[in-house]
N, C-alpha and C. Protein backbone atom coordinates (compact mmCIF):
# COMPACT_ATOMS: atom_id res chain seq x y z
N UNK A 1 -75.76 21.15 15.86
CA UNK A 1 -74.48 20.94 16.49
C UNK A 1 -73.51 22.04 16.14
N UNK A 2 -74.01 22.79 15.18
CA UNK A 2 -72.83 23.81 15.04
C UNK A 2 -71.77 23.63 13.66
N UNK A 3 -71.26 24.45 13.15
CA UNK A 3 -70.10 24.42 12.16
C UNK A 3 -68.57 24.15 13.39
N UNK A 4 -68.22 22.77 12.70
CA UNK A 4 -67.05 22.72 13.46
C UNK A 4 -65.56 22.80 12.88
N UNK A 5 -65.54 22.64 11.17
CA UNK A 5 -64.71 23.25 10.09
C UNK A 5 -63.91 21.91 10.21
N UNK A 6 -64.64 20.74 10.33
CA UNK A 6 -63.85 19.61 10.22
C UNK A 6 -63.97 18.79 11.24
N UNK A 7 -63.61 19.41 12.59
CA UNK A 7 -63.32 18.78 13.86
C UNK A 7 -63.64 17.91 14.31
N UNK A 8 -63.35 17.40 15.34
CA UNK A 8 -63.59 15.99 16.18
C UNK A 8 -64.59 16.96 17.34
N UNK A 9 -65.75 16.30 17.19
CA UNK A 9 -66.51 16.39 18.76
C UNK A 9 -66.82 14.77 19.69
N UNK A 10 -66.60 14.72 20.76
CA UNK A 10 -66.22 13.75 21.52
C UNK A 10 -68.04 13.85 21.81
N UNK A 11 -68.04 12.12 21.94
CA UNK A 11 -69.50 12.04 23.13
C UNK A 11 -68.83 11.44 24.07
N UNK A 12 -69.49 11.98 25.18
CA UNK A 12 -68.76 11.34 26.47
C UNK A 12 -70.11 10.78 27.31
N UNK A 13 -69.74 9.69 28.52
CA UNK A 13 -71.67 9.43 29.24
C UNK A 13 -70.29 9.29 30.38
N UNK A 14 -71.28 9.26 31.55
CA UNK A 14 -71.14 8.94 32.92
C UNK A 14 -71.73 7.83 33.28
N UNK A 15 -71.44 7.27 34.29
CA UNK A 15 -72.52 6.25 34.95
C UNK A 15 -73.10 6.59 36.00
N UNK A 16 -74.54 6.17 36.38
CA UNK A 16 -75.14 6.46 37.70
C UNK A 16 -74.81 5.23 38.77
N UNK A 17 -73.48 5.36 39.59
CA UNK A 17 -73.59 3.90 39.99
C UNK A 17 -72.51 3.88 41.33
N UNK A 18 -72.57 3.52 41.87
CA UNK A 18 -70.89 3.63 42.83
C UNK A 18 -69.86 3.06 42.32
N UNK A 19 -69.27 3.45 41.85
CA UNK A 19 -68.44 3.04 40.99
C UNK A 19 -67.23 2.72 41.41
N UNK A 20 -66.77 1.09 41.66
CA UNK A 20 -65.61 0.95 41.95
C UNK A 20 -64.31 0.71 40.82
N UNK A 21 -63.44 0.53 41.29
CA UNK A 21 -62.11 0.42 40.31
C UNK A 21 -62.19 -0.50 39.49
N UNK A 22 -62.58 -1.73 39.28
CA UNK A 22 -62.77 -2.50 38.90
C UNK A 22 -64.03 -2.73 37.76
N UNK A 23 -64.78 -1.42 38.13
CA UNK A 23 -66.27 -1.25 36.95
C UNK A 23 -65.18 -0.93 35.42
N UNK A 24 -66.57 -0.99 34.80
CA UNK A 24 -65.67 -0.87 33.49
C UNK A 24 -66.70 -0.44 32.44
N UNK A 25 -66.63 0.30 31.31
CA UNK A 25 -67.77 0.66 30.29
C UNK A 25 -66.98 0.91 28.77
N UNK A 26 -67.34 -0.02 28.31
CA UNK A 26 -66.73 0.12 26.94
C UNK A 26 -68.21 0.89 25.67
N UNK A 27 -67.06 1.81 24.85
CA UNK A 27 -67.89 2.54 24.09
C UNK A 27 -67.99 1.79 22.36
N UNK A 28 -68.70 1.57 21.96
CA UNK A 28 -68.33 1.13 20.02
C UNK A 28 -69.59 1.76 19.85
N UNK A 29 -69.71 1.82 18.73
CA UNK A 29 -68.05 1.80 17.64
C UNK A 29 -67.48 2.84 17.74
N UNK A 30 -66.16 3.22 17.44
CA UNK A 30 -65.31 4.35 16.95
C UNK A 30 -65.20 4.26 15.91
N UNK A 31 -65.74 5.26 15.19
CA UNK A 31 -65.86 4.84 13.23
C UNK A 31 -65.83 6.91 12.97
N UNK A 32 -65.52 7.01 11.50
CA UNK A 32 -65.95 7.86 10.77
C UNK A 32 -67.18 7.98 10.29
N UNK A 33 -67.79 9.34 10.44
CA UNK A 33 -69.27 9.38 10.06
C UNK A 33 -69.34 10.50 9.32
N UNK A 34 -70.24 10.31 8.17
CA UNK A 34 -70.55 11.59 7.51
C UNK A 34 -71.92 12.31 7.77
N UNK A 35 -71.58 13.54 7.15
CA UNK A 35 -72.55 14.92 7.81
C UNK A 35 -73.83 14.18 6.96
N UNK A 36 -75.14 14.49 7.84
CA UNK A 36 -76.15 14.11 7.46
C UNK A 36 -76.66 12.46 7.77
N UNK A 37 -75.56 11.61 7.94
CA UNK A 37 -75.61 10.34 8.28
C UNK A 37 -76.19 10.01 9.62
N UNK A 38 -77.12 9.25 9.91
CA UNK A 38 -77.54 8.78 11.39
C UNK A 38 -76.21 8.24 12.12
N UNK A 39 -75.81 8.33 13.47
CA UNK A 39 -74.97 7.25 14.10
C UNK A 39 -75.57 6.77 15.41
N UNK A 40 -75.36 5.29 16.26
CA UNK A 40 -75.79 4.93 17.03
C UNK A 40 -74.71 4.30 17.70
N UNK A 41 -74.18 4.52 18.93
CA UNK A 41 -73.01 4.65 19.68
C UNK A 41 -73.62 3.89 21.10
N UNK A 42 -73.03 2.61 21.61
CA UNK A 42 -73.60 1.86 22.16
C UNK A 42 -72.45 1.65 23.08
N UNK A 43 -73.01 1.52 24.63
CA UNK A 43 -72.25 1.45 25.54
C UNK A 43 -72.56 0.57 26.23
N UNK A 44 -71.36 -0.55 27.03
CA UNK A 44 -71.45 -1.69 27.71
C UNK A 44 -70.84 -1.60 28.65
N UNK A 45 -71.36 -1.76 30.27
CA UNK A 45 -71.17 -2.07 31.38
C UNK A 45 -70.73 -3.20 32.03
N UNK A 46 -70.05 -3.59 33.34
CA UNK A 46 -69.83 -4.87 33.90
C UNK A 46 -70.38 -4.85 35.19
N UNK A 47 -71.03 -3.25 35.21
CA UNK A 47 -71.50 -3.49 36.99
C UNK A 47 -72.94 -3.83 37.29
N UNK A 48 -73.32 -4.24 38.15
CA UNK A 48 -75.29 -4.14 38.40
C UNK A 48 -75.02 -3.19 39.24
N UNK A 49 -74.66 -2.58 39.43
CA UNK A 49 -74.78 -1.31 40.09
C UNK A 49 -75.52 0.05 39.35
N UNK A 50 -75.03 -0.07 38.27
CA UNK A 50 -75.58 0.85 37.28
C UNK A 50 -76.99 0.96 37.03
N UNK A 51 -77.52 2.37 37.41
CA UNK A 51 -78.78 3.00 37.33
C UNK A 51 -79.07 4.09 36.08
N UNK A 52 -78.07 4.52 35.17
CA UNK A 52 -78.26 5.09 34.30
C UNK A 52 -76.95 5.55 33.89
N UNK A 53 -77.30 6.38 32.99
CA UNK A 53 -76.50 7.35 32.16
C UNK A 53 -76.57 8.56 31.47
N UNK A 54 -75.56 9.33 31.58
CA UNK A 54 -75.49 10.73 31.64
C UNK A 54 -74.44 11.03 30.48
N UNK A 55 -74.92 11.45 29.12
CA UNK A 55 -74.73 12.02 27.81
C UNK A 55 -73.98 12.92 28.07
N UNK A 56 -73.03 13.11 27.06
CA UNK A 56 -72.07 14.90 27.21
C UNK A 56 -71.29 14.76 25.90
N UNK A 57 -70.91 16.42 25.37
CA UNK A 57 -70.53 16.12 24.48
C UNK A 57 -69.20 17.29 24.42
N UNK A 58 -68.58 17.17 23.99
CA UNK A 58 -67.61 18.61 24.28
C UNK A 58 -66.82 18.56 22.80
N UNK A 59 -66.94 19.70 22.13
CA UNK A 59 -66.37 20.42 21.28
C UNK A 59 -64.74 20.32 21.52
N UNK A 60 -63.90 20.45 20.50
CA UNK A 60 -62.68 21.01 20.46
C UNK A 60 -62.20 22.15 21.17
N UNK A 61 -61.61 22.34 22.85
CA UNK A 61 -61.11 23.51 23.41
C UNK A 61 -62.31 23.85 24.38
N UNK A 62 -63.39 23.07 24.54
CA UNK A 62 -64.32 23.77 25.45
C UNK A 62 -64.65 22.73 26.47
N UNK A 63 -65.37 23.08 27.26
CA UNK A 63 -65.85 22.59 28.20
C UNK A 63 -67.39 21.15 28.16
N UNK A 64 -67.14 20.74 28.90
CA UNK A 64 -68.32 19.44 28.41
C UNK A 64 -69.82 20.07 28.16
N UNK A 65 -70.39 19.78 27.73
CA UNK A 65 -71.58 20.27 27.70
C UNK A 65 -72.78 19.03 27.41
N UNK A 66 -73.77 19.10 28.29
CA UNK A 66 -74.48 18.00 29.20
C UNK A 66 -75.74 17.52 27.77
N UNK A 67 -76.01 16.67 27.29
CA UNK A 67 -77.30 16.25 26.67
C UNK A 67 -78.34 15.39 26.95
N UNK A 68 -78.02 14.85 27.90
CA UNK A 68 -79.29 14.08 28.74
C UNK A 68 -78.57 12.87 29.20
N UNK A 69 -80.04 12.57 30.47
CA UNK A 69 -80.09 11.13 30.96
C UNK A 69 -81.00 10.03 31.05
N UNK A 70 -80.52 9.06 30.78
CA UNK A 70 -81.55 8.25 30.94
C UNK A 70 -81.18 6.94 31.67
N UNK A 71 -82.39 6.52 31.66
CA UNK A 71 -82.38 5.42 32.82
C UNK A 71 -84.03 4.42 32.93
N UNK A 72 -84.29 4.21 31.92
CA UNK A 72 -84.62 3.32 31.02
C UNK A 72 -84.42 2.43 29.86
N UNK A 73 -85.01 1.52 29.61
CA UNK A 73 -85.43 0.80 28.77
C UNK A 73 -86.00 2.32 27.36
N UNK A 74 -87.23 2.50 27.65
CA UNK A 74 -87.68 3.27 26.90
C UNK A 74 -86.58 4.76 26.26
N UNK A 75 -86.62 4.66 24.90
CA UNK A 75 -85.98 6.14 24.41
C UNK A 75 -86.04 7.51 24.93
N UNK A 76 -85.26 8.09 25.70
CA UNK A 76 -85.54 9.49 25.88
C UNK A 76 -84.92 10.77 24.60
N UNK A 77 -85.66 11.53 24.01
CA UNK A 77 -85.42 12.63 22.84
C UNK A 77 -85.29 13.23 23.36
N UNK A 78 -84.13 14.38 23.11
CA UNK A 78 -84.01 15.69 23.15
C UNK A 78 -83.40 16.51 22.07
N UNK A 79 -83.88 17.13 21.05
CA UNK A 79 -83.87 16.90 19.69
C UNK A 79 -83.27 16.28 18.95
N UNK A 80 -82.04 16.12 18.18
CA UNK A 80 -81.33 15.06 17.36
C UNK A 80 -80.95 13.85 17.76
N UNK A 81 -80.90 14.19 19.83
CA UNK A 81 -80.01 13.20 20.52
C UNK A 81 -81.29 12.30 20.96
N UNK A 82 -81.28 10.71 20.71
CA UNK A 82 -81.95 10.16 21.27
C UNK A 82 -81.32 9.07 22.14
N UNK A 83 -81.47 8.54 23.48
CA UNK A 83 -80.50 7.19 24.52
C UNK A 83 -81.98 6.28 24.84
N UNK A 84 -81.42 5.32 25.29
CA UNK A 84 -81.92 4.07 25.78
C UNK A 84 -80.54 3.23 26.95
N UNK A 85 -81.35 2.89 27.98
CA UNK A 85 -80.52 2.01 28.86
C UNK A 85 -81.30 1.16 29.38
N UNK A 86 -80.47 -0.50 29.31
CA UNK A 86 -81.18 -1.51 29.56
C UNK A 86 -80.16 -1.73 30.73
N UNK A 87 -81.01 -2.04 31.71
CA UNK A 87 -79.92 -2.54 32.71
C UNK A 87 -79.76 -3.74 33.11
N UNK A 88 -80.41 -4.89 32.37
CA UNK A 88 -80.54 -6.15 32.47
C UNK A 88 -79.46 -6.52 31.55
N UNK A 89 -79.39 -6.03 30.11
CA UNK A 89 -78.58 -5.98 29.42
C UNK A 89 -77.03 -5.34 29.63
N UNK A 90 -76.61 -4.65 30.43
CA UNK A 90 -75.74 -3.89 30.95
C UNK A 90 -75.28 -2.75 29.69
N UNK A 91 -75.99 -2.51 29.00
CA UNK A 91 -76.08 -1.64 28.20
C UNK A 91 -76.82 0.04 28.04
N UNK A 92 -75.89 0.84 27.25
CA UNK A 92 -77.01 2.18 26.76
C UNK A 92 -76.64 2.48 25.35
N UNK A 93 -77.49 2.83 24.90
CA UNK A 93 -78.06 3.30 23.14
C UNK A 93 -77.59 5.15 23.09
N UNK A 94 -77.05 5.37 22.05
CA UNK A 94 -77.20 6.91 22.34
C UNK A 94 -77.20 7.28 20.66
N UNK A 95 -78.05 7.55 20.21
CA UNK A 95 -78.18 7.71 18.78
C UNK A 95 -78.25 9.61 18.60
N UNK A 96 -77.33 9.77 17.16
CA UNK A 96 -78.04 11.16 16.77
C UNK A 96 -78.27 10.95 15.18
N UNK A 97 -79.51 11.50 15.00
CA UNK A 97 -80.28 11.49 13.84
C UNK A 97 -79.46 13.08 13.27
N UNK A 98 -79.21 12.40 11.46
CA UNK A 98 -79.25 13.34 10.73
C UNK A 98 -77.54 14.20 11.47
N UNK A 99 -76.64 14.17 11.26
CA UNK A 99 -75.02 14.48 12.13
C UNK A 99 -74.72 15.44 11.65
N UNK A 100 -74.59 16.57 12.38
CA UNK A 100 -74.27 17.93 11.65
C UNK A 100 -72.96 18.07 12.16
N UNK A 101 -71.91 18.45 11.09
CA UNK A 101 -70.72 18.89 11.48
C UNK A 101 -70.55 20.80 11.91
């Protein structure tokens, strides 16, 4: 992830879904995490519309930058970053192993 000399890096997801005004996706936890620590950041939906989700993460001053999608049940890896989406559950999983500041 980079030396960030402290900073806040944001995860951000999208939804795959038509999304009306009324959809809604709540993120938890919002917590402090330390370097080296696993975190697992879990997201909840209200629509059945929803077909997946789309990972992003953006640094302090820059632009978003994309880490995957998924749209399963089953875990998708792409190195540290691992997601899961249940859509029965109206939920997605987005874990990173090992948190480098």
């Amino acid at each position: 992830m980079g030396d960030l000399g402290g900073k806040i890096v944001a995860l951000l997801l999208a939804i795959s879904t038509g999304v009306q005004c009324q959809d809604r996706v709540d993120q938890k936890p919002v917590e402090i995490i330390k370097e080296g620590d696993d975190a697992v950041i879990i997201c909840q939906f209200n629509s059945s519309t929803v077909y997946g989700m789309h990972w992003y993460r953006q640094y302090p001053g820059e632009a978003l930058g994309f880490l995957l999608t998924v749209t399963s049940v089953k875990w998708e890896k792409k190195g540290y970053f691992r997601a899961s989406f249940d859509r029965k559950k109206k939920e997605s999983h987005f874990s990173i192993t090992k948190v480098q500041m």
